[in-house]
Protein backbone atom coordinates (compact mmCIF):
# COMPACT_ATOMS: atom_id res chain seq x y z
CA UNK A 1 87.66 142.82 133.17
CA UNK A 2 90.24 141.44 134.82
CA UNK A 3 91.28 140.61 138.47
CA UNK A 4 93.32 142.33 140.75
CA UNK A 5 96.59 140.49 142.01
CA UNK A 6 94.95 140.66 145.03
CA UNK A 7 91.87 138.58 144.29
CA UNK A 8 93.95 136.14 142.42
CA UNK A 9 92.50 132.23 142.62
CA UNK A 10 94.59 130.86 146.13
CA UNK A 11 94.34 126.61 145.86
CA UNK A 12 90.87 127.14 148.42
CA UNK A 13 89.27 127.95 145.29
CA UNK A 14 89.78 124.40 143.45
CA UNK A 15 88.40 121.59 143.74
CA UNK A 16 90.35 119.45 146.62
CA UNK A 17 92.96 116.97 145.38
CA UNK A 18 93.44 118.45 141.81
CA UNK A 19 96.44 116.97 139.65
CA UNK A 20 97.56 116.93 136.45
CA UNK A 21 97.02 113.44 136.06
CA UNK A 22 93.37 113.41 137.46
CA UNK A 23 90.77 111.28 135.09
CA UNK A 24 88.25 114.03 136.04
CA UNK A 25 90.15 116.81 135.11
CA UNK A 26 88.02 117.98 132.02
CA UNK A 27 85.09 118.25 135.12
CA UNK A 28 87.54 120.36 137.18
CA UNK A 29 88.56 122.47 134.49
CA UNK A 30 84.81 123.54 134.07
CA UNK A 31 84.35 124.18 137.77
CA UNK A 32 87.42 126.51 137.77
CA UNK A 33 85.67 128.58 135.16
CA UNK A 34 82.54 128.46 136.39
CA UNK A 35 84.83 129.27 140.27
CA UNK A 36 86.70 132.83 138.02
CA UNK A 37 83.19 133.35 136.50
CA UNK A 38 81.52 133.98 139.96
CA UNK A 39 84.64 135.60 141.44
CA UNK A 40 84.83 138.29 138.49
CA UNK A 41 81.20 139.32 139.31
CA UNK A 42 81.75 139.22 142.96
CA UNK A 43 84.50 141.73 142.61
CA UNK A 44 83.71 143.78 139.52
CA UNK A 45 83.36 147.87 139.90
CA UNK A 46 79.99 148.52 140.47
CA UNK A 47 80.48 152.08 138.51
CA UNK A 48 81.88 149.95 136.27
CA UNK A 49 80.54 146.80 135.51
CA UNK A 50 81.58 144.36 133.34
CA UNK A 51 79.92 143.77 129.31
CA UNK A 52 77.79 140.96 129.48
CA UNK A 53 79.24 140.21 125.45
CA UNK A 54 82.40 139.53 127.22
CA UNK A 55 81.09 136.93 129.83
CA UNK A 56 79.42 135.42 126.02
CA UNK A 57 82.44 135.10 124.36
CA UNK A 58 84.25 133.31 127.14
CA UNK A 59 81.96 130.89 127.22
CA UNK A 60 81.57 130.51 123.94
CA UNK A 61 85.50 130.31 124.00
CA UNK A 62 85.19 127.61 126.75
CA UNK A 63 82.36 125.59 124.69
CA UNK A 64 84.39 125.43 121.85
CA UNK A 65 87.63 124.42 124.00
CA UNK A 66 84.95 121.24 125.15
CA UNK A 67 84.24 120.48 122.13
CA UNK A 68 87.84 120.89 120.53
CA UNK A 69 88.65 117.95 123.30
CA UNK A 70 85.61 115.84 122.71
CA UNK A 71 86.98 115.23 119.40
CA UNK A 72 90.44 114.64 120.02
CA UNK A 73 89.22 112.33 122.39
CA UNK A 74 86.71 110.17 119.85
CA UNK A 75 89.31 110.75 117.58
CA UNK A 76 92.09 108.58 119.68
CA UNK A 77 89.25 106.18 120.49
CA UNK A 78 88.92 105.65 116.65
CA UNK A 79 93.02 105.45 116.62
CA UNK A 80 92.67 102.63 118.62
CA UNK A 81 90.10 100.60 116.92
CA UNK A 82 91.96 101.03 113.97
CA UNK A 83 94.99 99.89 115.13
CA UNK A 84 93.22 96.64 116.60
CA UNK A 85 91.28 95.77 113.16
CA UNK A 86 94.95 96.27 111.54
CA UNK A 87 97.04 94.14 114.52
CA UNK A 88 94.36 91.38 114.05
CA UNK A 89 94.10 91.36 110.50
CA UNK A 90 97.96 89.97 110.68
CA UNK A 91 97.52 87.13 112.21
CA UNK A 92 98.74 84.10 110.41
CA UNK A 93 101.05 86.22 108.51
CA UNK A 94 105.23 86.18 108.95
CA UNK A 95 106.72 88.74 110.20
CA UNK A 96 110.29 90.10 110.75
CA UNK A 97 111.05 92.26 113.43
CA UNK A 98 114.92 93.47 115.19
CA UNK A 99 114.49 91.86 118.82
CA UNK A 100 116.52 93.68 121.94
CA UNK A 101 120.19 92.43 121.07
CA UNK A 102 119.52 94.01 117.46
CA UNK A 103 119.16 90.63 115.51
CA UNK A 104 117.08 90.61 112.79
CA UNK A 105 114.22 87.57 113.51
CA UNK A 106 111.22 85.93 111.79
CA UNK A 107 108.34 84.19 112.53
CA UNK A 108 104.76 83.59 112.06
CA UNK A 109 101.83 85.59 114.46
CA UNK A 110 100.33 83.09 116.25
CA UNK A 111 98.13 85.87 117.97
CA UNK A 112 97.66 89.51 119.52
CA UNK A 113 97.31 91.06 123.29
CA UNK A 114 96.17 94.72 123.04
CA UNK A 115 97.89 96.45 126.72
CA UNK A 116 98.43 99.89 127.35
CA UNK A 117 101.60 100.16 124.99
CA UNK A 118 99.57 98.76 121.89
CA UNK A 119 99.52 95.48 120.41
CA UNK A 120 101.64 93.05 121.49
CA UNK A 121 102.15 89.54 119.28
CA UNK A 122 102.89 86.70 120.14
CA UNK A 123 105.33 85.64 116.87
CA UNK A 124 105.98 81.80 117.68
CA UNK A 125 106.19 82.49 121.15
CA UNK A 126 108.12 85.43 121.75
CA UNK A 127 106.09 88.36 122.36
CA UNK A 128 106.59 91.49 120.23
CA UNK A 129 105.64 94.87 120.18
CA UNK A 130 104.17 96.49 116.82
CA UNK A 131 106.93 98.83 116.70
CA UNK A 132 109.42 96.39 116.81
CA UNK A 133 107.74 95.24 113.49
CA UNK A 134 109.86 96.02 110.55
CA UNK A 135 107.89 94.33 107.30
CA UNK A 136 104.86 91.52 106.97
CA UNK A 137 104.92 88.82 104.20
CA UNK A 138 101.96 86.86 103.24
CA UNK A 139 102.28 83.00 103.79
CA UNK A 140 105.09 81.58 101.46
CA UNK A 141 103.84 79.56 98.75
CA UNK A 142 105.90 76.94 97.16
CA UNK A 143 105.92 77.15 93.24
CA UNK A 144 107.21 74.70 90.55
CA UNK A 145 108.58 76.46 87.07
CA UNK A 146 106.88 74.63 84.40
CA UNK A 147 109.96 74.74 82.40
CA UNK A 148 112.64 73.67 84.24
CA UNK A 149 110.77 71.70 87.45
CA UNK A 150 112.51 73.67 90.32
CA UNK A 151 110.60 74.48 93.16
CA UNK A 152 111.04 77.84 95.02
CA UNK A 153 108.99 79.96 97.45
CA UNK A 154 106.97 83.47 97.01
CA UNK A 155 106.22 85.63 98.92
CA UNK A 156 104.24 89.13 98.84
CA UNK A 157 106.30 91.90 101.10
CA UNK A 158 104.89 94.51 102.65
CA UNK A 159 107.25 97.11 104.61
CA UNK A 160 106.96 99.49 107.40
């Protein structure tokens, strides 16, 4: 069943201070439904009432939409502590990254800040954002060849 143009939700019917951005909009959005739920009964045809399998299936649709977002939402919480094990796990290492005037730098994490943006490192001092990252290398090793006694450094690369 549907409802009329002229029953149509006006802004008295939501909760009071609804945005976009609201942290409890998942809570709102369940109020609203529960708000069209009611307002569909109140104004259904009583020659003609409404199938109770409909009312079902919307809230089965409407369970299913909750649950849809409860994993997206452990999912990005699992996003996250991934990315932390992996920012930590470079510390100590050298890294080269392209800083804001497009030069090509290196240096050595000294340690990691986790903000809003993602993990920020601080590379010798200078702060830098993982997606300024370009590749890691492991801590150079200096190596003498056995046959000719010259020393030289190795490193193992890993790109982004």
């Amino acid at each position: 069943m549907s409802i009329p143009a002229t029953e149509a939700v006006t802004s008295g019917m939501l909760a009071p201070g609804m945005t976009s951005t609201d942290q409890s909009s998942v809570q709102d959005d369940k109020q609203m439904f529960l708000e069209l739920l009611v307002a569909q009964l109140r104004y259904q045809d009583p020659l003609n009432p409404t199938d109770s399998g409909e009312f079902l299936a919307q809230s089965a649709q409407f369970t299913a939409l909750e649950k849809m977002q409860e994993v997206a939402d452990r999912t990005g919480a699992l996003l996250g502590a991934q990315m932390a094990f992996g920012a930590s796990g470079l510390v100590g290492r050298h890294v080269t990254w392209v800083d804001e005037a497009g030069a090509t730098r290196t240096g050595t994490v000294d340690g990691v800040t986790f903000g809003a943006e993602g993990p920020v490192f601080d590379v010798d001092g200078t702060e830098v954002p993982l997606a300024m990252i370009t590749s890691v290398t492991a801590e150079p090793t200096t190596t003498t060849d056995p046959d000719t006694g010259a020393t030289g450094s190795e490193t193992t690369r890993t790109a982004f």
